[in-house]
N, C-alpha and C. Protein backbone atom coordinates (compact mmCIF):
# COMPACT_ATOMS: atom_id res chain seq x y z
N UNK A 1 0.84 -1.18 0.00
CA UNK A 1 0.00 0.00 0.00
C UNK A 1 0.89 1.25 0.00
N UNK A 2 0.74 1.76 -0.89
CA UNK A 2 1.32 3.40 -0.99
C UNK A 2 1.10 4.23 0.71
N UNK A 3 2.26 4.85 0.89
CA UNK A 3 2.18 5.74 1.65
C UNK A 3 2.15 7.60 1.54
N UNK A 4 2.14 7.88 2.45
CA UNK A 4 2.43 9.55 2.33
C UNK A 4 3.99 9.53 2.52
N UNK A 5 4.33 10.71 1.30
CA UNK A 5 5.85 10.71 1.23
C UNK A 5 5.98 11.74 2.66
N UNK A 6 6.64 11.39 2.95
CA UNK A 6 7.72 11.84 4.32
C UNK A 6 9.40 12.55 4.15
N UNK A 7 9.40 13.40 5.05
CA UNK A 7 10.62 14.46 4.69
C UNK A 7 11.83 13.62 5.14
N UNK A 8 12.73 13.37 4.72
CA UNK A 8 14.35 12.71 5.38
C UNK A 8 15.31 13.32 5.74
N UNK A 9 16.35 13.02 6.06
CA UNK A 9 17.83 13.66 6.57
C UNK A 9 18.31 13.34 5.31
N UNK A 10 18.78 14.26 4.93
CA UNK A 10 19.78 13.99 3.87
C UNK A 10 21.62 14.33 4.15
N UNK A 11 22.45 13.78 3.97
CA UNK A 11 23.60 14.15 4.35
C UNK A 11 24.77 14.73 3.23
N UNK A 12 25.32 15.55 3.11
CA UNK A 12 25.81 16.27 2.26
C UNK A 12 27.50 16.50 2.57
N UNK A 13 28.70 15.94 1.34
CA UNK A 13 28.23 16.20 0.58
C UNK A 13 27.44 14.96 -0.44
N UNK A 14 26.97 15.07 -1.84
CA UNK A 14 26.31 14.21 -2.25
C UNK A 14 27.12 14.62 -4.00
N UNK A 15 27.18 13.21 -4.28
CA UNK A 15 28.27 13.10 -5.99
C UNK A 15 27.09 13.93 -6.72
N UNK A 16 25.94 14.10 -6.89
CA UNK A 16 25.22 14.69 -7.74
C UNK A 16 25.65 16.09 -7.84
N UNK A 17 25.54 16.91 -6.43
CA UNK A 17 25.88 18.06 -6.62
C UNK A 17 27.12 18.35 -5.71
N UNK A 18 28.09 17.84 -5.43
CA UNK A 18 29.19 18.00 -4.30
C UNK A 18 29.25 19.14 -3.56
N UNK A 19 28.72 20.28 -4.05
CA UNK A 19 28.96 21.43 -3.59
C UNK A 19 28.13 22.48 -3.19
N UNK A 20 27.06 21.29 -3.22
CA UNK A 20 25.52 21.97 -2.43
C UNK A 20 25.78 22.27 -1.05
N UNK A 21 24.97 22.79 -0.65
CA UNK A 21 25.19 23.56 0.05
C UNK A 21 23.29 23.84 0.82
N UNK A 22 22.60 23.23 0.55
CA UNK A 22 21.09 23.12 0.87
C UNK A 22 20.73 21.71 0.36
N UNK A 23 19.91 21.19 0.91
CA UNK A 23 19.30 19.98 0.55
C UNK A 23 17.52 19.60 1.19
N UNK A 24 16.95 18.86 0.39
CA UNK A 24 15.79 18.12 0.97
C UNK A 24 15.76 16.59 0.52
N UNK A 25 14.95 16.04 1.03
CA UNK A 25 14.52 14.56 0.76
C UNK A 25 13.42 14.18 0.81
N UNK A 26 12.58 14.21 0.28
CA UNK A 26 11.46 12.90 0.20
C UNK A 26 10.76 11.47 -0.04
N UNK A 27 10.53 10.60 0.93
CA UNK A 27 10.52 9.51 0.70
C UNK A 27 8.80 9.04 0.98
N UNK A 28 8.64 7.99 -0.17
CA UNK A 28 7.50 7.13 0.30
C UNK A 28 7.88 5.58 -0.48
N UNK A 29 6.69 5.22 -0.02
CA UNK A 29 6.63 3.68 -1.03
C UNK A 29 5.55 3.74 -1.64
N UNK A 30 6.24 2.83 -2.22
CA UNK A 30 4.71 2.95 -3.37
C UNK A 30 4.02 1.05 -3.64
N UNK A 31 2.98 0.83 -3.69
CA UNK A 31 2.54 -0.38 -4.13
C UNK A 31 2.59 -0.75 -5.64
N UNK A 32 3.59 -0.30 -6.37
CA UNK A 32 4.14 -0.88 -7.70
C UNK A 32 5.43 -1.47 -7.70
N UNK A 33 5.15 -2.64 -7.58
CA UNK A 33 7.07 -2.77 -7.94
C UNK A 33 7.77 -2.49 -8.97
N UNK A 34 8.72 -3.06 -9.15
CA UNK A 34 9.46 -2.88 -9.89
C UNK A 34 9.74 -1.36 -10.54
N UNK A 35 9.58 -0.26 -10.02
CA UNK A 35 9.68 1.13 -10.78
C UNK A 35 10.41 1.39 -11.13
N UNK A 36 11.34 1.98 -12.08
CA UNK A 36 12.30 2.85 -12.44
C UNK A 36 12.38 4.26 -11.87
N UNK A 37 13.73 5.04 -11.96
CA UNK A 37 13.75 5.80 -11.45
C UNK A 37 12.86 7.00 -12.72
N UNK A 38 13.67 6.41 -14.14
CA UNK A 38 13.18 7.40 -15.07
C UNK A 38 11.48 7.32 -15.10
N UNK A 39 10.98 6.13 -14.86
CA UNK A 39 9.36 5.70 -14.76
C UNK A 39 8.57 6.89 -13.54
N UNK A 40 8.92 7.00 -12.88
CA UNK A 40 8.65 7.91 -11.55
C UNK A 40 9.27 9.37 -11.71
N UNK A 41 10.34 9.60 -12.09
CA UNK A 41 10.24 11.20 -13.03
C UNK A 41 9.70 11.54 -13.91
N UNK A 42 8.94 10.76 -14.84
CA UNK A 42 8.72 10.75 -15.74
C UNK A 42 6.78 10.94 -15.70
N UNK A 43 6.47 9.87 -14.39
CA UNK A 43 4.88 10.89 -13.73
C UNK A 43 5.08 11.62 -13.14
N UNK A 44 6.06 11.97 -12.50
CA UNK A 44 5.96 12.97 -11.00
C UNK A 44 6.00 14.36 -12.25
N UNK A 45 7.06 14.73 -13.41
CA UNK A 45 7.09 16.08 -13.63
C UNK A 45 6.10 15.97 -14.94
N UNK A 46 6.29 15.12 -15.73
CA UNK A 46 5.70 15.17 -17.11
C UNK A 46 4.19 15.58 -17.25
N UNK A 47 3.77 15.81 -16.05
CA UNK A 47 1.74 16.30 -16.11
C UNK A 47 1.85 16.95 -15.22
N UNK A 48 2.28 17.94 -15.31
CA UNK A 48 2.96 18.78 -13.53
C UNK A 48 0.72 18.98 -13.77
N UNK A 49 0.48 19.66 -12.53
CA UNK A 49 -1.40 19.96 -12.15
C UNK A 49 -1.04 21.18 -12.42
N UNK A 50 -2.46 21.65 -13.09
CA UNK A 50 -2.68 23.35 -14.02
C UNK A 50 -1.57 24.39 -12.98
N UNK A 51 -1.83 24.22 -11.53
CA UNK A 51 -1.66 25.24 -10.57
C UNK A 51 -0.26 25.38 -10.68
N UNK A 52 0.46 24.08 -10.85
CA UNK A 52 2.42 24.26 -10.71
C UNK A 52 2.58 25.13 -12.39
N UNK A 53 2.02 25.19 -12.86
CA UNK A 53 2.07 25.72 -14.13
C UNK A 53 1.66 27.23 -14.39
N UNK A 54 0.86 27.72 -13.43
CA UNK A 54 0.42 28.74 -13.72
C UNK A 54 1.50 29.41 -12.46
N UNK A 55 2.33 29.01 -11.67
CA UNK A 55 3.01 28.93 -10.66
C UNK A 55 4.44 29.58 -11.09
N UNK A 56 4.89 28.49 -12.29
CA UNK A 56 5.80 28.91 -12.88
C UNK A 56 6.21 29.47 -13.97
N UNK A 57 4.78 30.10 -14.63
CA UNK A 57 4.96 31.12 -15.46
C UNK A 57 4.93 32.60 -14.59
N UNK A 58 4.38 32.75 -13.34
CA UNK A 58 4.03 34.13 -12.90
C UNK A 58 6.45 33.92 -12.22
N UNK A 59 6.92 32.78 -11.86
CA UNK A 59 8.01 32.54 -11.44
C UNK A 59 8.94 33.22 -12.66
N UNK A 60 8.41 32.47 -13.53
CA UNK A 60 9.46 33.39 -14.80
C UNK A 60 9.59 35.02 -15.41
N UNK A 61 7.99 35.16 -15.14
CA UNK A 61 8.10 36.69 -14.99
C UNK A 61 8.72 37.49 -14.04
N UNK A 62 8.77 37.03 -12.57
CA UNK A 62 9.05 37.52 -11.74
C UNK A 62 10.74 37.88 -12.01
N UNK A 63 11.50 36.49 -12.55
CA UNK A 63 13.24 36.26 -12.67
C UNK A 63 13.29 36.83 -13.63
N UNK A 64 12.67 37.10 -14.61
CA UNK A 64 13.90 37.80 -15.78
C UNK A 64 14.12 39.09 -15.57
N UNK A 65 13.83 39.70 -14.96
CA UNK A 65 14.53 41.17 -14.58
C UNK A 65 16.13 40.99 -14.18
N UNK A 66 16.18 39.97 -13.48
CA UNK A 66 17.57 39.82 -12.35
C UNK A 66 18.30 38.64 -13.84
N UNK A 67 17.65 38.49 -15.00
CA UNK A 67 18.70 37.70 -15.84
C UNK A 67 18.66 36.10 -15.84
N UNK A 68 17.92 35.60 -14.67
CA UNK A 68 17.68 34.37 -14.24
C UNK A 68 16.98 33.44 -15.35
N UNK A 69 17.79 32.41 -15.58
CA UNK A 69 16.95 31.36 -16.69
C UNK A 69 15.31 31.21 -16.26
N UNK A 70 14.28 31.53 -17.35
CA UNK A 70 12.98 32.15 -16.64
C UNK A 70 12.61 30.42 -17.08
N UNK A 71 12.96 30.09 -18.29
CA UNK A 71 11.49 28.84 -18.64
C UNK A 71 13.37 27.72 -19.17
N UNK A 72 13.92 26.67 -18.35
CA UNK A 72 14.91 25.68 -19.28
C UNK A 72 14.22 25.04 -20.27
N UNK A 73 13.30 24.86 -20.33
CA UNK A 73 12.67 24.07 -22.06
C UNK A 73 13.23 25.02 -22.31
N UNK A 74 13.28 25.93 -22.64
CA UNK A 74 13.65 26.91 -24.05
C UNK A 74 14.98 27.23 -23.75
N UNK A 75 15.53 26.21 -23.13
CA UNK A 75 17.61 26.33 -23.84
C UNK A 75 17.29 25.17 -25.10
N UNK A 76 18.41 24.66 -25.04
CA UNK A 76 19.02 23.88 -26.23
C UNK A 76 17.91 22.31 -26.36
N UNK A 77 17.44 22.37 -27.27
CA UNK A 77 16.49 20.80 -27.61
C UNK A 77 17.50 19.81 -27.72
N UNK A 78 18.58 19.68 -27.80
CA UNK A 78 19.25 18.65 -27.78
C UNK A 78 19.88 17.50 -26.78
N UNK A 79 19.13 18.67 -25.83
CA UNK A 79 19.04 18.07 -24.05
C UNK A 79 17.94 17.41 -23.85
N UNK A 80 18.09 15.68 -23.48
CA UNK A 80 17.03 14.94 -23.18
C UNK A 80 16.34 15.67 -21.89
N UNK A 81 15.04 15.56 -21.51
CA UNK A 81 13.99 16.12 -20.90
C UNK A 81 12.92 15.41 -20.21
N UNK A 82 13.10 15.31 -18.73
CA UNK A 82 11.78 15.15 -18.43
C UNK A 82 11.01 16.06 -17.69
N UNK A 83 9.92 16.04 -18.17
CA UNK A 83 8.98 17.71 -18.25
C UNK A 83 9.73 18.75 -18.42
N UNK A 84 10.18 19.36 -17.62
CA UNK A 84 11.13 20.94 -17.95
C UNK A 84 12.05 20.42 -18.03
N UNK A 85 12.52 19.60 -17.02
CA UNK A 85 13.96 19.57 -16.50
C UNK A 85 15.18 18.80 -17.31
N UNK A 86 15.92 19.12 -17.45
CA UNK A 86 17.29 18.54 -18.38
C UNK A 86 17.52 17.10 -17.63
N UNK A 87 17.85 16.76 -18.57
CA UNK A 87 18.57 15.12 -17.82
C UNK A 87 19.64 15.13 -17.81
N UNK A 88 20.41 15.24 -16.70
CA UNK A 88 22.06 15.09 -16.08
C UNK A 88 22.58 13.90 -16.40
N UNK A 89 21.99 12.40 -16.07
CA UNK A 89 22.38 11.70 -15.81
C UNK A 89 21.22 10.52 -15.45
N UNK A 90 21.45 8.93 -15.94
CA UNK A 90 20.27 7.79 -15.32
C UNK A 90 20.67 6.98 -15.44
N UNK A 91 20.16 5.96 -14.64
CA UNK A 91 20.52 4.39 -15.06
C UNK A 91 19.24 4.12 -14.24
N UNK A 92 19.17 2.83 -13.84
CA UNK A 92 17.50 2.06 -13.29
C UNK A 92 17.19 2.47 -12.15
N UNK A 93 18.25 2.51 -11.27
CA UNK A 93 17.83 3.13 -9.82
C UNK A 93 17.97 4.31 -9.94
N UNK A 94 18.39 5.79 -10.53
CA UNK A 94 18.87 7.19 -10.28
C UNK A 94 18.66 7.56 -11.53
N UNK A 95 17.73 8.87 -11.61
CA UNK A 95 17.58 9.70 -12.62
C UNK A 95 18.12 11.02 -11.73
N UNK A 96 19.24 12.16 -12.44
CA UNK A 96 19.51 13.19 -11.98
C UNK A 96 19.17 13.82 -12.73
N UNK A 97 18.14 15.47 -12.50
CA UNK A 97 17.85 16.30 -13.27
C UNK A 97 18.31 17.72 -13.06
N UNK A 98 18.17 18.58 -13.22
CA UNK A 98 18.67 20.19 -13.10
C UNK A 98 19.62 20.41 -14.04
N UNK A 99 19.83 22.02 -13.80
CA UNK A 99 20.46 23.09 -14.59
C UNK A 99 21.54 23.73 -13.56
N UNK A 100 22.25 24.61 -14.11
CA UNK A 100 22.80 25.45 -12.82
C UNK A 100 22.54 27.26 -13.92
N UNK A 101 22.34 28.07 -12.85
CA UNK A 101 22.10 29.44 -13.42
C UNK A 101 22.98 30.41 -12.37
N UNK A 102 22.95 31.39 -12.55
CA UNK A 102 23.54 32.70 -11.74
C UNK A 102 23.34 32.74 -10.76
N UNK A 103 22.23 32.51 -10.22
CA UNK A 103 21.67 32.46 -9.01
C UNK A 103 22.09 31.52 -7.90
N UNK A 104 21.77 30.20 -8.44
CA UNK A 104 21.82 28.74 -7.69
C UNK A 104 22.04 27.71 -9.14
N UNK A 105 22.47 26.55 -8.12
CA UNK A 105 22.74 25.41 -9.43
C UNK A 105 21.91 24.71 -8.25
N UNK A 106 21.22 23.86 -8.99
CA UNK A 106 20.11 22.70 -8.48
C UNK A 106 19.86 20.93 -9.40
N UNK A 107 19.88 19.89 -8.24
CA UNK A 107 19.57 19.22 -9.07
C UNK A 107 18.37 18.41 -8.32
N UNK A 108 18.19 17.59 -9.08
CA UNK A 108 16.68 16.66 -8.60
C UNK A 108 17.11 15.37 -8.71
N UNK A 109 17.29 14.61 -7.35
CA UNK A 109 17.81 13.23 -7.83
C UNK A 109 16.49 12.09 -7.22
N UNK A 110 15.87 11.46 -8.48
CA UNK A 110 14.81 10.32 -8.38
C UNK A 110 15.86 8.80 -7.60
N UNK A 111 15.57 8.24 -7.04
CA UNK A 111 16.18 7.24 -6.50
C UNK A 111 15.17 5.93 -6.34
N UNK A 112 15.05 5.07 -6.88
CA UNK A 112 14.10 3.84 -6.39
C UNK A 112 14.65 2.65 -6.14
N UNK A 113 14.20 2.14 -5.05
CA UNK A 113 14.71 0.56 -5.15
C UNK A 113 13.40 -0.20 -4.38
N UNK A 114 14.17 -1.69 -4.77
CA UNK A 114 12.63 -2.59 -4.00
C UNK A 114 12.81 -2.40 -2.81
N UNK A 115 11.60 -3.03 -2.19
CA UNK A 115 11.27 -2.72 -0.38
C UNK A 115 10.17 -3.69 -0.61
N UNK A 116 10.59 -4.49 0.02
CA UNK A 116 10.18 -6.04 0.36
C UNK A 116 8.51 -6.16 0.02
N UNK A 117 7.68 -6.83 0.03
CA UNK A 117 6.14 -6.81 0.02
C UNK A 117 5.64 -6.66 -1.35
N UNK A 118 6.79 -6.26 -2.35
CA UNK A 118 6.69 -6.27 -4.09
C UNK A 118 6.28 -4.72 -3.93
N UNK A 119 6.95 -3.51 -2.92
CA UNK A 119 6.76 -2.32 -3.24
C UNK A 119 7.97 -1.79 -3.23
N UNK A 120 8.30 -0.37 -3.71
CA UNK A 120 8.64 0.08 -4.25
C UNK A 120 9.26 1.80 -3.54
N UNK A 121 10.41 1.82 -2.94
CA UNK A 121 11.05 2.86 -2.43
C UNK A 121 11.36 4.06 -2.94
N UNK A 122 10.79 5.02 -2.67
CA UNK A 122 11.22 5.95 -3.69
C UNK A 122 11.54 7.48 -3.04
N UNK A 123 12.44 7.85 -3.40
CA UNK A 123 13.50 8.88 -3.09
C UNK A 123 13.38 10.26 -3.80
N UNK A 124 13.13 11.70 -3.57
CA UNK A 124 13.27 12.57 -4.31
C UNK A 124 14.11 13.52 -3.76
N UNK A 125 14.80 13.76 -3.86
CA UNK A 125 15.95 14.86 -3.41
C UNK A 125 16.57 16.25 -3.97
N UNK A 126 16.15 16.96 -3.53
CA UNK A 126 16.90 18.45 -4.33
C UNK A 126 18.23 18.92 -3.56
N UNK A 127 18.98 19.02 -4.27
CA UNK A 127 20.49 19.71 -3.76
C UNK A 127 20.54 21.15 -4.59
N UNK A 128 20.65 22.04 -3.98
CA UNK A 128 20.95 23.11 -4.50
C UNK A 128 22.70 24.23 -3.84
N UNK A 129 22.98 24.84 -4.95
CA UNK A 129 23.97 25.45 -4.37
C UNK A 129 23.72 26.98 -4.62
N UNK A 130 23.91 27.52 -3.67
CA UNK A 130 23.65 29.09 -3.47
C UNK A 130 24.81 29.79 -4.02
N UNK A 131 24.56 31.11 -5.23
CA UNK A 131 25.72 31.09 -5.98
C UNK A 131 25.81 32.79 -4.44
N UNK A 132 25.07 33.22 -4.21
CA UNK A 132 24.69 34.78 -3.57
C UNK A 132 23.69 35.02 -3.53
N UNK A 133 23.31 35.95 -2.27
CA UNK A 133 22.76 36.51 -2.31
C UNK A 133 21.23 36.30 -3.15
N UNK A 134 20.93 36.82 -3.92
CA UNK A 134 19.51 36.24 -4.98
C UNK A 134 19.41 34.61 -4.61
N UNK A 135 20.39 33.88 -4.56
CA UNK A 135 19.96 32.81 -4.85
C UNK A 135 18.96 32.40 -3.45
N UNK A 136 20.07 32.41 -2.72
CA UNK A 136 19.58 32.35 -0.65
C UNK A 136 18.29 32.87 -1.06
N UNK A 137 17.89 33.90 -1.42
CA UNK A 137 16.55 35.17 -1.21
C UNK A 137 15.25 34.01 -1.83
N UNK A 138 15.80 33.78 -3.21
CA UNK A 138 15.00 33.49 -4.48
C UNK A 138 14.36 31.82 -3.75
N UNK A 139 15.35 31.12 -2.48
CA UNK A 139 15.23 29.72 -2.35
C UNK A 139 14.54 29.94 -1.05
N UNK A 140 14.56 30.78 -0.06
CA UNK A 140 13.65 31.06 0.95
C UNK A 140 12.22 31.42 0.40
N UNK A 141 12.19 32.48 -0.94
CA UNK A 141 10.70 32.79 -1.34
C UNK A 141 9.82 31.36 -2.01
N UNK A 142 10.82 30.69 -2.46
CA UNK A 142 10.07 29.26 -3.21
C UNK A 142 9.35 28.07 -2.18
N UNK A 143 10.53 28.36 -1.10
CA UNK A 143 10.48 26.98 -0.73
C UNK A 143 8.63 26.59 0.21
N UNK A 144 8.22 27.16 0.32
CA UNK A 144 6.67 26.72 0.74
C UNK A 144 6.05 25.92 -0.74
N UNK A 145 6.67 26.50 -2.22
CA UNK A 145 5.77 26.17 -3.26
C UNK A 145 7.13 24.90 -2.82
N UNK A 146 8.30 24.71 -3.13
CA UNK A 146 8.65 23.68 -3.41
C UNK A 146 7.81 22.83 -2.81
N UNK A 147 7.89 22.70 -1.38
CA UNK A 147 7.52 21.43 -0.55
C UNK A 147 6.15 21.00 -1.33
N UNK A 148 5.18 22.08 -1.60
CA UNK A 148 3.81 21.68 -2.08
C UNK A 148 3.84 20.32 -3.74
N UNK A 149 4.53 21.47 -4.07
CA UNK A 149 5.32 20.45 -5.53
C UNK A 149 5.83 19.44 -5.57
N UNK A 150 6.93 19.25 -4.18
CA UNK A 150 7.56 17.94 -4.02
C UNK A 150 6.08 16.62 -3.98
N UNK A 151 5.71 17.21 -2.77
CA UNK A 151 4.53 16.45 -2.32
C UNK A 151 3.47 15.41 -3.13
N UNK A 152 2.95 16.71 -4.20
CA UNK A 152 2.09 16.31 -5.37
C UNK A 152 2.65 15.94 -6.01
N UNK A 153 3.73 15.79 -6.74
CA UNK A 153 4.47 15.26 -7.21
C UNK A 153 4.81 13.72 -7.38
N UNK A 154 4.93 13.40 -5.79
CA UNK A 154 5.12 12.17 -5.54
C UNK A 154 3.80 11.91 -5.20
N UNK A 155 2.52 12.32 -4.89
CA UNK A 155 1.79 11.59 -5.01
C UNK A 155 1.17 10.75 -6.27
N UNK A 156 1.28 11.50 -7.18
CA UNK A 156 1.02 11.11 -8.71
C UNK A 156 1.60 9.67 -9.13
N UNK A 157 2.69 9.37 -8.52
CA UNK A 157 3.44 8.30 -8.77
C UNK A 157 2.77 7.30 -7.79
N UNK A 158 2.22 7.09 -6.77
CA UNK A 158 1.66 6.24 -5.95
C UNK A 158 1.86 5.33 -6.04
């Protein structure tokens, strides 16, 4: 039976982003086995709900004054993608996603493995690194939407 994802300790530093400098974790299980990590990034961002959307267009208006990458779909198409986010890096257990900008460099690391009962462990983690100033500011004003996002997010994947 699926649970409610739950917040973790995360310990830092971490090979995704070595030089983060902020972190979160979210964990639940899920009653699907066998998941992939790319399978579970791939619901959690790819149908983000109307509200994260209308969320992060008023977000992009807000950053481009200060120069801040407003929308990453619209860098380079030659970067594999799930929903916005660039793909760093995957294999079956670990999908890593993010960009790094002026502000902060951030990544999103999906993590799954089995957990006995034929369910399914699953890990979401953001590491971010504070470049100054804006970034600290820009990651205190988000972070109520993050947690909401993390949340729904992983519920979608259930």
């Amino acid at each position: 039976m699926a649970m409610k994802a739950r917040e973790i300790r995360v310990c830092l530093p971490h090979p995704a982003l070595p030089d983060a400098d902020w972190a979160d974790c979210f964990e639940m299980l899920s009653a699907r086995p066998g998941l992939s990590a790319e399978a579970v990034a791939r619901q959690a961002f790819e149908r983000m709900p109307k509200w994260v959307g209308v969320l992060m267009v008023l977000r992009n208006l807000v950053v481009r004054p200060f120069g801040l990458k407003g929308n990453p779909a619209g860098a380079a198409t030659t970067v594999a993608r799930v929903g916005f986010f660039p793909v760093i890096s995957k294999n079956d257990a670990e999908m890593v996603l993010g960009f790094d900008d002026r502000h902060l460099d951030f990544r999103i690391v999906v993590l799954t493995e089995p957990s006995g009962d034929g369910e399914t462990r699953i890990r979401m983690m953001t590491l971010i690194r504070r470049h100054n100033f804006l970034g600290r500011a820009y990651l205190s004003v988000i972070m109520p939407f993050h947690k909401l996002i993390v949340a729904s997010s992983l519920s979608r994947v259930g």
